[in-house]
N, C-alpha and C. Protein backbone atom coordinates (compact mmCIF):
# COMPACT_ATOMS: atom_id res chain seq x y z
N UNK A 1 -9.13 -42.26 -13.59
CA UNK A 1 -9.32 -42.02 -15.00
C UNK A 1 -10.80 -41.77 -15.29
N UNK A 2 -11.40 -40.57 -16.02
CA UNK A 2 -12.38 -40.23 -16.22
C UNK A 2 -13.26 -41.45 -17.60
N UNK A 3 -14.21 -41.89 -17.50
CA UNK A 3 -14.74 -41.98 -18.62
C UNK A 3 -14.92 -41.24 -19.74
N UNK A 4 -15.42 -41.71 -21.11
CA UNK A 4 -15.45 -40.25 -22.30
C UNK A 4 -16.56 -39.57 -21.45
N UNK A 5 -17.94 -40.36 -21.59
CA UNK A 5 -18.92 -39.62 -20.90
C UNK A 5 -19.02 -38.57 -19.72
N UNK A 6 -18.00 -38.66 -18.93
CA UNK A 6 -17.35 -37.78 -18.01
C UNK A 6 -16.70 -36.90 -18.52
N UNK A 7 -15.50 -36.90 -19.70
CA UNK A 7 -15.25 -35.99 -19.62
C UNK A 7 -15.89 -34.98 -20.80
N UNK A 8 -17.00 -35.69 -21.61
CA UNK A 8 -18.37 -35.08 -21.86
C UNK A 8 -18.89 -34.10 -21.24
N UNK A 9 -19.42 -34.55 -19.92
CA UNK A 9 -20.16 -33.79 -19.88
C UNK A 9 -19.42 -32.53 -18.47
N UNK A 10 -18.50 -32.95 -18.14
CA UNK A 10 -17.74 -32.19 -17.52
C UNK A 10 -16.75 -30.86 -18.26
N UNK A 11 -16.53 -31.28 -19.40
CA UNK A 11 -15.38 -30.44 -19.96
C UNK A 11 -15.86 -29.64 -21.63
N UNK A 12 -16.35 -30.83 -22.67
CA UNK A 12 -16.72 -30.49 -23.77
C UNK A 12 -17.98 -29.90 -23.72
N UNK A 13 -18.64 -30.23 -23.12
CA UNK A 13 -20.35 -29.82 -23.00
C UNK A 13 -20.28 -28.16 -22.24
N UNK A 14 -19.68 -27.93 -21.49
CA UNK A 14 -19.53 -26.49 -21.15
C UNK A 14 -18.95 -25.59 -21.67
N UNK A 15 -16.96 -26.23 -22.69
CA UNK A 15 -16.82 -25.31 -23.49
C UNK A 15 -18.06 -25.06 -24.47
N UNK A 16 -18.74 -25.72 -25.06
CA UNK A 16 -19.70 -25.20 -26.33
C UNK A 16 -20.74 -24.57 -25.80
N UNK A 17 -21.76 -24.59 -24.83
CA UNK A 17 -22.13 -24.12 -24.21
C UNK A 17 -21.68 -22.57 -24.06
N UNK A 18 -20.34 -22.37 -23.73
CA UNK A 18 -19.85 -20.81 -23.86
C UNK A 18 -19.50 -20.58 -24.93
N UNK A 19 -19.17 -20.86 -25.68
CA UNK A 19 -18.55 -20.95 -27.33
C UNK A 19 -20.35 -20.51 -27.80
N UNK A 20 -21.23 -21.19 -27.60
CA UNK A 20 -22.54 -21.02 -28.43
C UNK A 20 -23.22 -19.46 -27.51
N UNK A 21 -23.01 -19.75 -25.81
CA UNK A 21 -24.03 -18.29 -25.18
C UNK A 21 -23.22 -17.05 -25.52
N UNK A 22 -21.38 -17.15 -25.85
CA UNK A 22 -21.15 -15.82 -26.48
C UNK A 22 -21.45 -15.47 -27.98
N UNK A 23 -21.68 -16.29 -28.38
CA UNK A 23 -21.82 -16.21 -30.06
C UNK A 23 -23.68 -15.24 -29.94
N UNK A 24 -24.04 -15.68 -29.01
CA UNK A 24 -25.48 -15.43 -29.21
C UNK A 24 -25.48 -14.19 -28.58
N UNK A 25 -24.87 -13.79 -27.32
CA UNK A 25 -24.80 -12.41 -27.00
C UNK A 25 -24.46 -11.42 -28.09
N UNK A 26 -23.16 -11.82 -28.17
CA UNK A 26 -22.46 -10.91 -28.95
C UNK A 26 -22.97 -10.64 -30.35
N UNK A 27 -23.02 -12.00 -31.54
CA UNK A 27 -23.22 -11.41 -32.65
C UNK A 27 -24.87 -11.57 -33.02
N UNK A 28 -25.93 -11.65 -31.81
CA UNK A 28 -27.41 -11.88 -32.03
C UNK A 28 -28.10 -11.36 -31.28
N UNK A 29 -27.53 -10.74 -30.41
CA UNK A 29 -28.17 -9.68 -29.61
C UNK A 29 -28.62 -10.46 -28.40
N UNK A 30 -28.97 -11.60 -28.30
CA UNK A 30 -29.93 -12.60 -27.33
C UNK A 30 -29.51 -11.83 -25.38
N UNK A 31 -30.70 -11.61 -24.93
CA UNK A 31 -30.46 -11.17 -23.76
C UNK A 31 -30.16 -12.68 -22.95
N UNK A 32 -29.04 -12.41 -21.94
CA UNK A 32 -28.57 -13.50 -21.31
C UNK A 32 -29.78 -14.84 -20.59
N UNK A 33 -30.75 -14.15 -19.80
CA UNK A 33 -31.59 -14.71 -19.48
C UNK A 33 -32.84 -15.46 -20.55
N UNK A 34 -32.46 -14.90 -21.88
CA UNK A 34 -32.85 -15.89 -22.96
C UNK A 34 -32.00 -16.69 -22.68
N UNK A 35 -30.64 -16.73 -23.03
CA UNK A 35 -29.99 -17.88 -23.02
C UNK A 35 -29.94 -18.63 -22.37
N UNK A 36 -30.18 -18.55 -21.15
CA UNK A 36 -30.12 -19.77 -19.98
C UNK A 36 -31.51 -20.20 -20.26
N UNK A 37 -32.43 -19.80 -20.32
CA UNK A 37 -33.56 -20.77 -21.07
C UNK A 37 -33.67 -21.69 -21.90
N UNK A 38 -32.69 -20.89 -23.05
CA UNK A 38 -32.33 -21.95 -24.48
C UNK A 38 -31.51 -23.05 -23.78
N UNK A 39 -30.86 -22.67 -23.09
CA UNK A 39 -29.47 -23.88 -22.78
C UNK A 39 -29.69 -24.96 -21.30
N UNK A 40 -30.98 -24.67 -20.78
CA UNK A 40 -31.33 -25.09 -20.04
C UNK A 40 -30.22 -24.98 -18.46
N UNK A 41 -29.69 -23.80 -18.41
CA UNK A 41 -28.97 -23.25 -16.87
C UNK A 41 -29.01 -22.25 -16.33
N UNK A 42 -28.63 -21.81 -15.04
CA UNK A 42 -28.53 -20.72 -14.89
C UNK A 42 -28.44 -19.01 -15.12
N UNK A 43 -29.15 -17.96 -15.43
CA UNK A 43 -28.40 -17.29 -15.77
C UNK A 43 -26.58 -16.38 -15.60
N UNK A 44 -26.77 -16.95 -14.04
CA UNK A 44 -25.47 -16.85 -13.77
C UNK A 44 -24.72 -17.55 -14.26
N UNK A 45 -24.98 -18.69 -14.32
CA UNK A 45 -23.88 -19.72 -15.34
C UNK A 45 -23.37 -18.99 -16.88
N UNK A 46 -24.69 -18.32 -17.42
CA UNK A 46 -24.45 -17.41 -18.86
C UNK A 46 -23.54 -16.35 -18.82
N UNK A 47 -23.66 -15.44 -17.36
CA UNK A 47 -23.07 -14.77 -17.71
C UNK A 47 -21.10 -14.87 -17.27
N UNK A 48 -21.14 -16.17 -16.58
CA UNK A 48 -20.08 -16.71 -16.23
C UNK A 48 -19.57 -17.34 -17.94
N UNK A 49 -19.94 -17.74 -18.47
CA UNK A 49 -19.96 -18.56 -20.11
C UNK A 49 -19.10 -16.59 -20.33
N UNK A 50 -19.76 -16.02 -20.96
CA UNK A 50 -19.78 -15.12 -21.43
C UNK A 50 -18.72 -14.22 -21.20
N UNK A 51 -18.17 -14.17 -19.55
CA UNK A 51 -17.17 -13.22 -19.36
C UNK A 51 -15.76 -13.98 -19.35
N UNK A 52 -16.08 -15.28 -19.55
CA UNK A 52 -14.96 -16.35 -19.81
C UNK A 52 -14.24 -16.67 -18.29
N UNK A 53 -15.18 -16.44 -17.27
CA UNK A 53 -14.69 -17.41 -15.90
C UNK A 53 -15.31 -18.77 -15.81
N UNK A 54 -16.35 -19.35 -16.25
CA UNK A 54 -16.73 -20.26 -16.06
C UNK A 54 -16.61 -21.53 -17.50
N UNK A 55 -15.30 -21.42 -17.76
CA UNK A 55 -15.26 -22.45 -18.97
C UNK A 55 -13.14 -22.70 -19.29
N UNK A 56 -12.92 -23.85 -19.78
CA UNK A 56 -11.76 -23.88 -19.82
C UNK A 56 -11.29 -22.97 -21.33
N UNK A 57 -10.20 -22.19 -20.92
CA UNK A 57 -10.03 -21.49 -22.15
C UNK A 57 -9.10 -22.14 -23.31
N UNK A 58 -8.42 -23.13 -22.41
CA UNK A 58 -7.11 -23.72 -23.51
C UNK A 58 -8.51 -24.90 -24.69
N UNK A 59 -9.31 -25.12 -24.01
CA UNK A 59 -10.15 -25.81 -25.08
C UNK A 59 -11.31 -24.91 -25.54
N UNK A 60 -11.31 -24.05 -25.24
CA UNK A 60 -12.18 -23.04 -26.43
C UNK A 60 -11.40 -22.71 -27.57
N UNK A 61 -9.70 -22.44 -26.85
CA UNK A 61 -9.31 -22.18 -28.22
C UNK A 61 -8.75 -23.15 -29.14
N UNK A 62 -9.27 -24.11 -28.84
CA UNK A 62 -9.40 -25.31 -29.82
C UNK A 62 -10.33 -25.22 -30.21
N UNK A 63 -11.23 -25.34 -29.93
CA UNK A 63 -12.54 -25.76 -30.65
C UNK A 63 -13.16 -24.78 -31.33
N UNK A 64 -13.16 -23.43 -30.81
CA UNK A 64 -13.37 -22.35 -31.60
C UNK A 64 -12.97 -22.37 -33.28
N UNK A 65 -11.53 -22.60 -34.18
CA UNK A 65 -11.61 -22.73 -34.96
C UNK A 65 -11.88 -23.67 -35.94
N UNK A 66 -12.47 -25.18 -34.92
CA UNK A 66 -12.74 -26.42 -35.56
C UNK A 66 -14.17 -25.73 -36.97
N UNK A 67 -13.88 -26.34 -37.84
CA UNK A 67 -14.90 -26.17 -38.94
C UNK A 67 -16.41 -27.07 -38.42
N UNK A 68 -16.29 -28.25 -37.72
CA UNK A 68 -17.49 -28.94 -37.32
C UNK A 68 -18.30 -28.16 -36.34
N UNK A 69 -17.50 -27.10 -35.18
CA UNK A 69 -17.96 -26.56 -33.82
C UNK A 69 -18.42 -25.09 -35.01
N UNK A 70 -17.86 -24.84 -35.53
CA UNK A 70 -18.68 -23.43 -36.52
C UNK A 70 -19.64 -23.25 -37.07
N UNK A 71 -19.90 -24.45 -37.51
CA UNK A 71 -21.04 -25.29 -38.14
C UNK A 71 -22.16 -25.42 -37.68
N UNK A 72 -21.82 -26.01 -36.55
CA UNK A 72 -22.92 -26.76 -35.56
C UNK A 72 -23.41 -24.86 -35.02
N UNK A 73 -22.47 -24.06 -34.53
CA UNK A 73 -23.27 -22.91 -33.65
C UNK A 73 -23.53 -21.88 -34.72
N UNK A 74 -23.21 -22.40 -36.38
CA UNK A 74 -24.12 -21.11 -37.44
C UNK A 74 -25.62 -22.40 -37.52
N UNK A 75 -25.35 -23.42 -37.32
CA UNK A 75 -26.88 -24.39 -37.92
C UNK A 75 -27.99 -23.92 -36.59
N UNK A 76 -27.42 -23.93 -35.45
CA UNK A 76 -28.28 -23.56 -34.19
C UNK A 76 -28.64 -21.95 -34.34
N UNK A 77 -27.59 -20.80 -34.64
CA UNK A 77 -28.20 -19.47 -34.69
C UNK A 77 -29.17 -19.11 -35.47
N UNK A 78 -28.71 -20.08 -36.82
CA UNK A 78 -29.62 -19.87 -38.39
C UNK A 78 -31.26 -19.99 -37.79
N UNK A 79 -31.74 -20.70 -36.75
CA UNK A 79 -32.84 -20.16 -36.51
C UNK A 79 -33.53 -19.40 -36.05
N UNK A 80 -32.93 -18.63 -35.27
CA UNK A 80 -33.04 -17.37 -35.13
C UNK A 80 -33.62 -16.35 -35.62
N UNK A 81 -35.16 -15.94 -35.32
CA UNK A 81 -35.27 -14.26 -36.29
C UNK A 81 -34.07 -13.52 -35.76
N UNK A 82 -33.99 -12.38 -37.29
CA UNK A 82 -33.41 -11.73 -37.30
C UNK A 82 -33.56 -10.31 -36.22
């Protein structure tokens, strides 16, 4: 049996992670190798986030329409220049 903290940082922490590096590709232009800077990983890991091999999909599409996870990745883009 996993701890929460385990399955933290094993499961939830990577869907958002791809949930936040496609949001930033796609609707902010951010070149990938920005993103692995911002997110502190790989860029291969980004572009794994991004093409949707490296993340579980049955919990993206959960969390994707949560109002708190929408929130949290418009409060992180909002700083962003345009």
């Amino acid at each position: 049996m996993l701890l929460p903290a385990e399955i933290e940082s094993k499961t939830l922490i990577p869907a958002l992670r791809a949930i936040l590096a496609k949001n930033l590709a796609e609707n902010h232009n951010v070149r990938e190798d920005e993103i692995s800077k911002m997110l502190g990983v790989t860029q291969a890991a980004i572009t794994n986030y991004i093409r949707g091999t490296r993340r579980d999909p049955e919990l993206i599409k959960k969390l994707t329409p949560e109002k708190q996870v929408s929130e949290m990745i418009n409060e992180i883009t909002s700083e962003l220049p345009s």
